[in-house]
C-alpha atoms as a PDB file:
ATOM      1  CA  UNK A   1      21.339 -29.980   2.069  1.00  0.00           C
ATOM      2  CA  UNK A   2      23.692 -29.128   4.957  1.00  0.00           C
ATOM      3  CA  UNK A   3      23.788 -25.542   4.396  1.00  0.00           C
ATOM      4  CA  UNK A   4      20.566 -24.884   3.357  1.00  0.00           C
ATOM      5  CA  UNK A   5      18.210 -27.172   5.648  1.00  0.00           C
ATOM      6  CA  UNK A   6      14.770 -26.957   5.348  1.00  0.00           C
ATOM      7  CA  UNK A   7      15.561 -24.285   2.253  1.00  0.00           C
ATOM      8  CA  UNK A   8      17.078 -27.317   0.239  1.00  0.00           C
ATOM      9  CA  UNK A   9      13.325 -28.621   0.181  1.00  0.00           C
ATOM     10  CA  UNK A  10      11.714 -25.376  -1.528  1.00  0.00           C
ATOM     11  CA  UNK A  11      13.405 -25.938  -4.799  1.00  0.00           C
ATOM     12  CA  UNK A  12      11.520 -28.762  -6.441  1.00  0.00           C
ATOM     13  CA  UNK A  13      14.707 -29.146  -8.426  1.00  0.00           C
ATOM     14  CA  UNK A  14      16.063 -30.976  -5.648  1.00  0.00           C
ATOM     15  CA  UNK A  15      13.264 -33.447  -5.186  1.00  0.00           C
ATOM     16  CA  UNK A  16      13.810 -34.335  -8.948  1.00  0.00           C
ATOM     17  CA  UNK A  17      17.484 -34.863  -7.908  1.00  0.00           C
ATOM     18  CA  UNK A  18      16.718 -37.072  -4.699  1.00  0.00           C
ATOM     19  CA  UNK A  19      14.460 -39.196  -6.769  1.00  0.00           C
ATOM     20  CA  UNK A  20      16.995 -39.078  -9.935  1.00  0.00           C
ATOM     21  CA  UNK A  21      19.849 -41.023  -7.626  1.00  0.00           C
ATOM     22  CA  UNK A  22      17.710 -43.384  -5.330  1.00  0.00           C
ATOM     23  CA  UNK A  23      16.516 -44.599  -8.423  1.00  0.00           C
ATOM     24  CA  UNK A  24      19.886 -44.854 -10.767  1.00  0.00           C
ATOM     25  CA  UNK A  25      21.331 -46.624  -7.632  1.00  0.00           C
ATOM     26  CA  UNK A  26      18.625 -49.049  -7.312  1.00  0.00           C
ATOM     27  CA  UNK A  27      18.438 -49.611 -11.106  1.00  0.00           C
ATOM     28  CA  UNK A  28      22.186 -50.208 -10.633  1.00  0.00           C
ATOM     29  CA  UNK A  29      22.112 -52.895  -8.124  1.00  0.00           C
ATOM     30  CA  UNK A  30      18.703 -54.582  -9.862  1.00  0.00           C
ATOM     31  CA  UNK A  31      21.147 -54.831 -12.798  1.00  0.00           C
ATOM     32  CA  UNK A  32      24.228 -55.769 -11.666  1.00  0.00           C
ATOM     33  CA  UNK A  33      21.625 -58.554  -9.715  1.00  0.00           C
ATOM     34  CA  UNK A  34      20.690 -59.859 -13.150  1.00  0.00           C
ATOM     35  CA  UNK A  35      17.335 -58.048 -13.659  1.00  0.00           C
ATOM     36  CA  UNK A  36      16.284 -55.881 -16.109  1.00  0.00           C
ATOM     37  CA  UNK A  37      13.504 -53.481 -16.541  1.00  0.00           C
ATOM     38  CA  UNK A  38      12.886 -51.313 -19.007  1.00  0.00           C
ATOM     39  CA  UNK A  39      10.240 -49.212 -17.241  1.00  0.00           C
ATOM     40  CA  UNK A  40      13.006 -48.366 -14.555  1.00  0.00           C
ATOM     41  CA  UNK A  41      15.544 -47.800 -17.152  1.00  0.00           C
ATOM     42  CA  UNK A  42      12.962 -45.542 -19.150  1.00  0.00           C
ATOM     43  CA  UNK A  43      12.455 -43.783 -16.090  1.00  0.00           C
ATOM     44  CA  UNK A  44      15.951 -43.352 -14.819  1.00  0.00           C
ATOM     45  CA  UNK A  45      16.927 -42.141 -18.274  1.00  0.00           C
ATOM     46  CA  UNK A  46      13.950 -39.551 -18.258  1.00  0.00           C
ATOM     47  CA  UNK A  47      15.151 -38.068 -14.555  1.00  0.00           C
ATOM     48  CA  UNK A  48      18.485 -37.513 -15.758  1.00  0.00           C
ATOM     49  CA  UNK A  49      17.788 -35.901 -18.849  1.00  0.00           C
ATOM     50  CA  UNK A  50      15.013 -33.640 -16.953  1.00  0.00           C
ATOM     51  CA  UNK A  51      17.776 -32.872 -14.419  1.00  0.00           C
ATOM     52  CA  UNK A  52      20.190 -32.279 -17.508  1.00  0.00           C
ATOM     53  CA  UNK A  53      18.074 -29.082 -18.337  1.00  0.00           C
ATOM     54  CA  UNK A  54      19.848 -27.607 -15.321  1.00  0.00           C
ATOM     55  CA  UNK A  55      23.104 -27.007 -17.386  1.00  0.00           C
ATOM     56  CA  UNK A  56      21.944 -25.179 -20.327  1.00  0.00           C
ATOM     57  CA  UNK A  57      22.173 -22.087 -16.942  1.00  0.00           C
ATOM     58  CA  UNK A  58      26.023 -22.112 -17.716  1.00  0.00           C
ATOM     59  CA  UNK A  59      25.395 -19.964 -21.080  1.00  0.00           C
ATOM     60  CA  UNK A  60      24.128 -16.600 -21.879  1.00  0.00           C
ATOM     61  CA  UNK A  61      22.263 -17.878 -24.789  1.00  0.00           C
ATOM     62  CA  UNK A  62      20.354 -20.380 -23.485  1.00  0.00           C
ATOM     63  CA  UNK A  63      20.079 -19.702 -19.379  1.00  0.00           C
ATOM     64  CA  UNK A  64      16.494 -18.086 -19.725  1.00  0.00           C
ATOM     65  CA  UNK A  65      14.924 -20.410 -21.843  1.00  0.00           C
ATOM     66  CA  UNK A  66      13.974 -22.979 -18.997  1.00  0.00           C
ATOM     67  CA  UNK A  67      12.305 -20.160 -17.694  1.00  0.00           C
ATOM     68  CA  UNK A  68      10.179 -19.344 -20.441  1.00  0.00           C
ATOM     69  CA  UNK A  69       9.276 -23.227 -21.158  1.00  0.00           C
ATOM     70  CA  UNK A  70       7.816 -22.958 -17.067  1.00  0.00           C
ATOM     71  CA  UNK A  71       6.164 -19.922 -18.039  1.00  0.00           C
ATOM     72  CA  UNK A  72       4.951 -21.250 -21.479  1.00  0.00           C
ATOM     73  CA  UNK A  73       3.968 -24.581 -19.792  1.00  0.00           C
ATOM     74  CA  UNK A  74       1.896 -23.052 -16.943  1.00  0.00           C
ATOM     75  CA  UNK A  75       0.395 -20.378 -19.516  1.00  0.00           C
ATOM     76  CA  UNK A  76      -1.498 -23.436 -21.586  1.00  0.00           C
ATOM     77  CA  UNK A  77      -2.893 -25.426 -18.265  1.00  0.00           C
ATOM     78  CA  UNK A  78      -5.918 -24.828 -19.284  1.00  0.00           C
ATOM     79  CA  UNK A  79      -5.312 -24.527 -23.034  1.00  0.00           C
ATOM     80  CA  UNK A  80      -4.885 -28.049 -22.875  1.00  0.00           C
ATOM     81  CA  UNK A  81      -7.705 -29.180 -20.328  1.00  0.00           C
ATOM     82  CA  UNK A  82     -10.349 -27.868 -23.436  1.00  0.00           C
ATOM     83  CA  UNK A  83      -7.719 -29.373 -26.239  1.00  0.00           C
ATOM     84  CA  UNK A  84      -7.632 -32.556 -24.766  1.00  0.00           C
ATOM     85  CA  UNK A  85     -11.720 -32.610 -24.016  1.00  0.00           C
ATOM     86  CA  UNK A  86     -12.105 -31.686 -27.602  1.00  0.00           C
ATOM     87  CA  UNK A  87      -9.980 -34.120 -28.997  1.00  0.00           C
ATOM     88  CA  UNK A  88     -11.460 -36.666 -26.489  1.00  0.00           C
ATOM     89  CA  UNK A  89     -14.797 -35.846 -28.137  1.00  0.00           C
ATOM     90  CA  UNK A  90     -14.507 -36.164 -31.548  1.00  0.00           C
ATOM     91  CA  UNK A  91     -12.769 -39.194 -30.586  1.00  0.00           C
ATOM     92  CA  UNK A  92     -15.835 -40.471 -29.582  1.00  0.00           C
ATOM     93  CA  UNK A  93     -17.415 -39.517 -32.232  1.00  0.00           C
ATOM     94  CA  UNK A  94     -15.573 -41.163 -34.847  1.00  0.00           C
ATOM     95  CA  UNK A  95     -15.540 -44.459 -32.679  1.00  0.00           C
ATOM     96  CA  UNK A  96     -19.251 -44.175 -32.924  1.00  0.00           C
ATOM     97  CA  UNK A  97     -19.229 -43.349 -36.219  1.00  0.00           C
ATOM     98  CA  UNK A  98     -17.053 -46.160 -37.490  1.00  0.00           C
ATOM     99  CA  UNK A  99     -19.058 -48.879 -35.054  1.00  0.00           C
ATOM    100  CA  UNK A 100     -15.560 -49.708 -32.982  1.00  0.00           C
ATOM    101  CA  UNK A 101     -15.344 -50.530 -29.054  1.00  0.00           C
ATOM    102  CA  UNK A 102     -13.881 -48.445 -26.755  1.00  0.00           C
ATOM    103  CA  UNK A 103     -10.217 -48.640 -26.653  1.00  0.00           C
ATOM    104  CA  UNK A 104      -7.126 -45.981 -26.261  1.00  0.00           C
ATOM    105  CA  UNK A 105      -6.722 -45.945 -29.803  1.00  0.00           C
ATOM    106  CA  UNK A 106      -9.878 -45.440 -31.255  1.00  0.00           C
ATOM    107  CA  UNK A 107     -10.710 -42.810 -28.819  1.00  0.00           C
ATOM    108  CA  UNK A 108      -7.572 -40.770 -28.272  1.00  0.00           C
ATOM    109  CA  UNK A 109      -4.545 -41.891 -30.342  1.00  0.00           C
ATOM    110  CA  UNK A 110      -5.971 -41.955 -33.929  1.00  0.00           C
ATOM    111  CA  UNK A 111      -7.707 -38.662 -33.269  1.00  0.00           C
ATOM    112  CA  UNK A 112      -4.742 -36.848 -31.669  1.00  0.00           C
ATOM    113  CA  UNK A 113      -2.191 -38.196 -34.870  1.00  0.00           C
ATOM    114  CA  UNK A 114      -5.398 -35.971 -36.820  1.00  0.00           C
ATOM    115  CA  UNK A 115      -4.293 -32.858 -34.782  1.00  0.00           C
ATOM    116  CA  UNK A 116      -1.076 -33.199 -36.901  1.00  0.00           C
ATOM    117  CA  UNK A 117      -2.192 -34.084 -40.020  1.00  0.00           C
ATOM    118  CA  UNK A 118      -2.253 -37.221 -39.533  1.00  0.00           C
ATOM    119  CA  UNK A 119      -5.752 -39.412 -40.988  1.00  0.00           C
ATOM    120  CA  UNK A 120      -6.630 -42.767 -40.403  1.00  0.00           C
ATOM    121  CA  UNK A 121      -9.360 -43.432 -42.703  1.00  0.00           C
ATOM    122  CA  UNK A 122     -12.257 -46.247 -41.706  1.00  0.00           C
ATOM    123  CA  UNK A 123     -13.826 -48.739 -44.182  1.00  0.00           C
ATOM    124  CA  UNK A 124     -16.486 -49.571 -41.725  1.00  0.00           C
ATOM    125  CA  UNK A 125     -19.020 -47.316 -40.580  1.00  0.00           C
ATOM    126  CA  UNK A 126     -21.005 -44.189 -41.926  1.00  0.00           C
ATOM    127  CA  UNK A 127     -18.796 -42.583 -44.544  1.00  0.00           C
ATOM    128  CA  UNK A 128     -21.385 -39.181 -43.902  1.00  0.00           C
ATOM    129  CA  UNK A 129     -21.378 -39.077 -40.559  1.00  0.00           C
ATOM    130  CA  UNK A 130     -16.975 -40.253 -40.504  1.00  0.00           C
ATOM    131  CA  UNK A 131     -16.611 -36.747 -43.041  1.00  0.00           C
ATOM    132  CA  UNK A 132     -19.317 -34.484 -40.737  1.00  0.00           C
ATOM    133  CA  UNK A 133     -16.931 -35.554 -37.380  1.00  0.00           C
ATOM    134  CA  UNK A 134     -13.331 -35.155 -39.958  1.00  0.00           C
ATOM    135  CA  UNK A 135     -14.702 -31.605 -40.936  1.00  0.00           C
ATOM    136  CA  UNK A 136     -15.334 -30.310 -37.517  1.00  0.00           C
ATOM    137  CA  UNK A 137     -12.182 -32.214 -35.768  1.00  0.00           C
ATOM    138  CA  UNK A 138     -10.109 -29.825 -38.648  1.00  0.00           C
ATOM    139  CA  UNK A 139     -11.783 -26.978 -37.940  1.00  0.00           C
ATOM    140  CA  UNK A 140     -12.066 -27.017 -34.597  1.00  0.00           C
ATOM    141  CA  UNK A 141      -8.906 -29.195 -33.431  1.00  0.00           C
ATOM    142  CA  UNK A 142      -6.293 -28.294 -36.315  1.00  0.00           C
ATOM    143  CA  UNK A 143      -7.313 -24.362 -37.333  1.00  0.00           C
ATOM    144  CA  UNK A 144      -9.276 -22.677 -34.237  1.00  0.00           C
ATOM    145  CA  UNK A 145      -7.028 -24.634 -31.212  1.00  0.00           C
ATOM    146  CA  UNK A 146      -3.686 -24.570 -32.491  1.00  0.00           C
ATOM    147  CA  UNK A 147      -3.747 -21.492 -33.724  1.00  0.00           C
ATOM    148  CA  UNK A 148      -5.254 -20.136 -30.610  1.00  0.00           C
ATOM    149  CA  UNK A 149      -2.276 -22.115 -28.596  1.00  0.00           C
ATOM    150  CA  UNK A 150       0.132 -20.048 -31.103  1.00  0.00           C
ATOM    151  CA  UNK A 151      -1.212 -16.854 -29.820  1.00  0.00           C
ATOM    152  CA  UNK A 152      -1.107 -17.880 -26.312  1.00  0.00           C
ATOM    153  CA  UNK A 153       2.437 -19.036 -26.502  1.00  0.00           C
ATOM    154  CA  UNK A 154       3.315 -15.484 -28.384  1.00  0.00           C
ATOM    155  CA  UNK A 155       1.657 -13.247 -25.710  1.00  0.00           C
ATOM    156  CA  UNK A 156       3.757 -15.163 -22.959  1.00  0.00           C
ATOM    157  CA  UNK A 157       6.835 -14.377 -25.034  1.00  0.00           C
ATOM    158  CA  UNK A 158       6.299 -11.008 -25.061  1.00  0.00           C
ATOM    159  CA  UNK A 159       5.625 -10.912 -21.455  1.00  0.00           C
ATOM    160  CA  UNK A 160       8.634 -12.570 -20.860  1.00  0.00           C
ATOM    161  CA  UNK A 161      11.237 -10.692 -22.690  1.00  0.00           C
ATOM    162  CA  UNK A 162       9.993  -7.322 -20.259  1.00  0.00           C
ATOM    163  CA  UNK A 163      11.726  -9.707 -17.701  1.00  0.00           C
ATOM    164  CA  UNK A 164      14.316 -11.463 -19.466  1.00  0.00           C
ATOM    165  CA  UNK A 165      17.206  -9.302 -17.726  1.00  0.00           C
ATOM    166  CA  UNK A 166      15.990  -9.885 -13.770  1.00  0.00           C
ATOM    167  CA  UNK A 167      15.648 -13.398 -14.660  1.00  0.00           C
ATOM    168  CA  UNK A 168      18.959 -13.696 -16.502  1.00  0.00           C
ATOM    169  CA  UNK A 169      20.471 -12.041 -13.290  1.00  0.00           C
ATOM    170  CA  UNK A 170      18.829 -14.455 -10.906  1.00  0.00           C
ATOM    171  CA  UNK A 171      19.960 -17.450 -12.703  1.00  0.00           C
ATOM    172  CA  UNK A 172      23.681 -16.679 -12.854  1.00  0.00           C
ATOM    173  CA  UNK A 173      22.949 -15.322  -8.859  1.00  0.00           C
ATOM    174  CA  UNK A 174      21.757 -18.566  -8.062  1.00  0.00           C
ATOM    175  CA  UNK A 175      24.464 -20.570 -10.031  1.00  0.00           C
ATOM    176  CA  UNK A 176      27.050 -18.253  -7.941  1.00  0.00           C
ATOM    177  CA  UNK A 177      25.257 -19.073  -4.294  1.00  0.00           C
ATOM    178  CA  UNK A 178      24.899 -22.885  -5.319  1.00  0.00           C
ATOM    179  CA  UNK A 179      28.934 -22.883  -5.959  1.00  0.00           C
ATOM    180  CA  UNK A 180      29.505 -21.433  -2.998  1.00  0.00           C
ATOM    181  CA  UNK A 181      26.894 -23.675  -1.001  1.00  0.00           C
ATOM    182  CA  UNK A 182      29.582 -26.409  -1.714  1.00  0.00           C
ATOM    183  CA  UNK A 183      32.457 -24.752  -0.210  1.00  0.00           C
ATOM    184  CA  UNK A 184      30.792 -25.769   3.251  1.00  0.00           C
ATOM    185  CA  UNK A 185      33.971 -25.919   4.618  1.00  0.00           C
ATOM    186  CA  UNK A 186      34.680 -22.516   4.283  1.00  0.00           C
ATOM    187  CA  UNK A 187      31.435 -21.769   5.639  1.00  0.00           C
ATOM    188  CA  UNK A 188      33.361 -19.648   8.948  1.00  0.00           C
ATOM    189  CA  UNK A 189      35.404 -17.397   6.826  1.00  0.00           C
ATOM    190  CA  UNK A 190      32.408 -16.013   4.752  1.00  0.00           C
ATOM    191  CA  UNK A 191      29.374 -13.733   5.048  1.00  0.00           C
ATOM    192  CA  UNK A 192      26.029 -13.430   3.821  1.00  0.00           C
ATOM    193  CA  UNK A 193      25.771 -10.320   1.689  1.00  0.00           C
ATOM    194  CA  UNK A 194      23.482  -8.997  -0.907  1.00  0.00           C
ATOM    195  CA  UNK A 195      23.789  -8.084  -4.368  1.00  0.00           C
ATOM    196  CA  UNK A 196      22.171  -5.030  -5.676  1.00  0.00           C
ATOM    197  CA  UNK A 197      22.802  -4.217  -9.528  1.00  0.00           C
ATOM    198  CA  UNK A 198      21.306  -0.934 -11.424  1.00  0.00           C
ATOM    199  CA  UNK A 199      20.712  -0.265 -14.868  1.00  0.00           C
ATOM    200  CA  UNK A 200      19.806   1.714 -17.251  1.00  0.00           C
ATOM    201  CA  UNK A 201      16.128   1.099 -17.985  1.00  0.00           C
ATOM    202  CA  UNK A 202      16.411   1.443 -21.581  1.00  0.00           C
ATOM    203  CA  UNK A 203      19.446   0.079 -22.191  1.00  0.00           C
ATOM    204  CA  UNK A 204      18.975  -2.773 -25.298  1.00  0.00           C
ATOM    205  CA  UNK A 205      17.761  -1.990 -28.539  1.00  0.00           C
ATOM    206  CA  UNK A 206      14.161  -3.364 -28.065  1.00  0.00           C
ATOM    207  CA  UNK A 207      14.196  -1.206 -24.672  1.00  0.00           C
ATOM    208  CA  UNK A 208      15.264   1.512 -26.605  1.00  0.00           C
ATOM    209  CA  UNK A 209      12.832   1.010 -29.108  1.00  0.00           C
ATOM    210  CA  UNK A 210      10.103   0.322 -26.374  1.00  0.00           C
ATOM    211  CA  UNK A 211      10.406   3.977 -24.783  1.00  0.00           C
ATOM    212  CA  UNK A 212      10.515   5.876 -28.709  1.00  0.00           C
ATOM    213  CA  UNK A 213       6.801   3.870 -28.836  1.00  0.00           C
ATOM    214  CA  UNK A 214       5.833   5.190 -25.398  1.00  0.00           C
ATOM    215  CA  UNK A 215       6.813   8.377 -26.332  1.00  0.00           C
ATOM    216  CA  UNK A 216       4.937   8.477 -30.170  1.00  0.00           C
ATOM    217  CA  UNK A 217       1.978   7.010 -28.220  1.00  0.00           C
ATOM    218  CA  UNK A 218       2.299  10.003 -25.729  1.00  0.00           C
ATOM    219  CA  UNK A 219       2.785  12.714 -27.881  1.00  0.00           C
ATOM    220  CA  UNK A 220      -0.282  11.096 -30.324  1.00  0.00           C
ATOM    221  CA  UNK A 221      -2.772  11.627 -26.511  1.00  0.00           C
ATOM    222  CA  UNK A 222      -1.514  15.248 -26.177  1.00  0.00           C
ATOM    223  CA  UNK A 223      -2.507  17.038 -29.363  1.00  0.00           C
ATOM    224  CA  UNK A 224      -5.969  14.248 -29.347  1.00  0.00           C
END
């Protein structure tokens, strides 16, 4: 924070690390005071295990994959607005269906388990009507929505791996300049420079195998 300034405050990693230790020390001293809470110590334990995401950076094998869980995350926004008004629906549904009152779990947490396979049949109610809602929550819910979230999910993958190498570079960049941020003491005897790195274009195997299909595909709209 005293070498960046007002740049600290862009990363919204930081925010989730201010919040992370003015809550573990107040949870601390509420403690050590004799009260306990298990909302704060639910939510303490949650920050720090967010915030714990941060180290799987150190390795080559897993550094992009908080990346691609951003991506994949920000990819299904809306995915999941229609998912969840479809599941909300049929939710209603089968609360009307089986003549219950309006709760959390008749209208969203019995219907979401279905999502996974999971049914809660109903004694009371229309047993018609209870199969006409099960048959479209399974068609709709279980075979059009998930498998339309796997597709989603696989077309972000493959836009991601075309950047996989810029954002493996950028991570172990940044984990270099963080380092070096906290070395503040040595802040006189060093410059700001800039890293430039080149290479080869088609370099991995998939690369390699990506330019032999731009070629084929070429070659294919010359003799057509």
């Amino acid at each position: 924070m005293t070498m960046n300034k007002r740049e600290y405050f862009k990363d919204p990693w930081n925010y989730l690390d201010m919040s992370r230790i003015t809550l573990t020390m107040t949870w601390i001293i509420v403690e050590l005071c004799g009260f306990t809470s298990l909302y704060s110590r639910w939510v303490v334990a949650l920050l720090s295990l967010l915030r714990g995401l941060t180290g799987f950076r150190l390795f080559d094998g897993t550094r992009f994959y908080i990346e691609l869980v951003l991506r994949s995350l920000n990819d299904i926004n809306f995915f999941f607005v229609m998912f969840s008004y479809s599941t909300l629906t049929f939710g209603f549904l089968f609360m009307i269906s089986r003549q219950r009152t309006l709760s959390f779990q008749n209208i969203w947490a019995e219907n979401y388990d279905l999502n996974f396979g999971n049914y809660h049949d109903s004694e009371s109610g229309s047993d018609f009507m209870n199969y006409i809602v099960y048959f479209g929550a399974t068609v709709i819910n279980v075979v059009l929505m998930l498998n339309l979230l796997i597709s989603i999910l696989g077309d972000s993958y493959e836009r991601f791996q075309l950047d996989q190498l810029n954002i493996d570079v950028r991570e172990k960049v940044k984990n270099s300049r963080d380092l070096q941020l906290m070395f503040f003491w040595a802040k006189r005897f060093t410059d700001s420079m800039y890293m430039r790195i080149c290479t080869n274009a088609f370099e991995g195997k998939e690369d390699q195998d990506l330019e032999s299909g731009i070629k084929k595909n070429s070659r294919k709209g010359i003799k057509k």
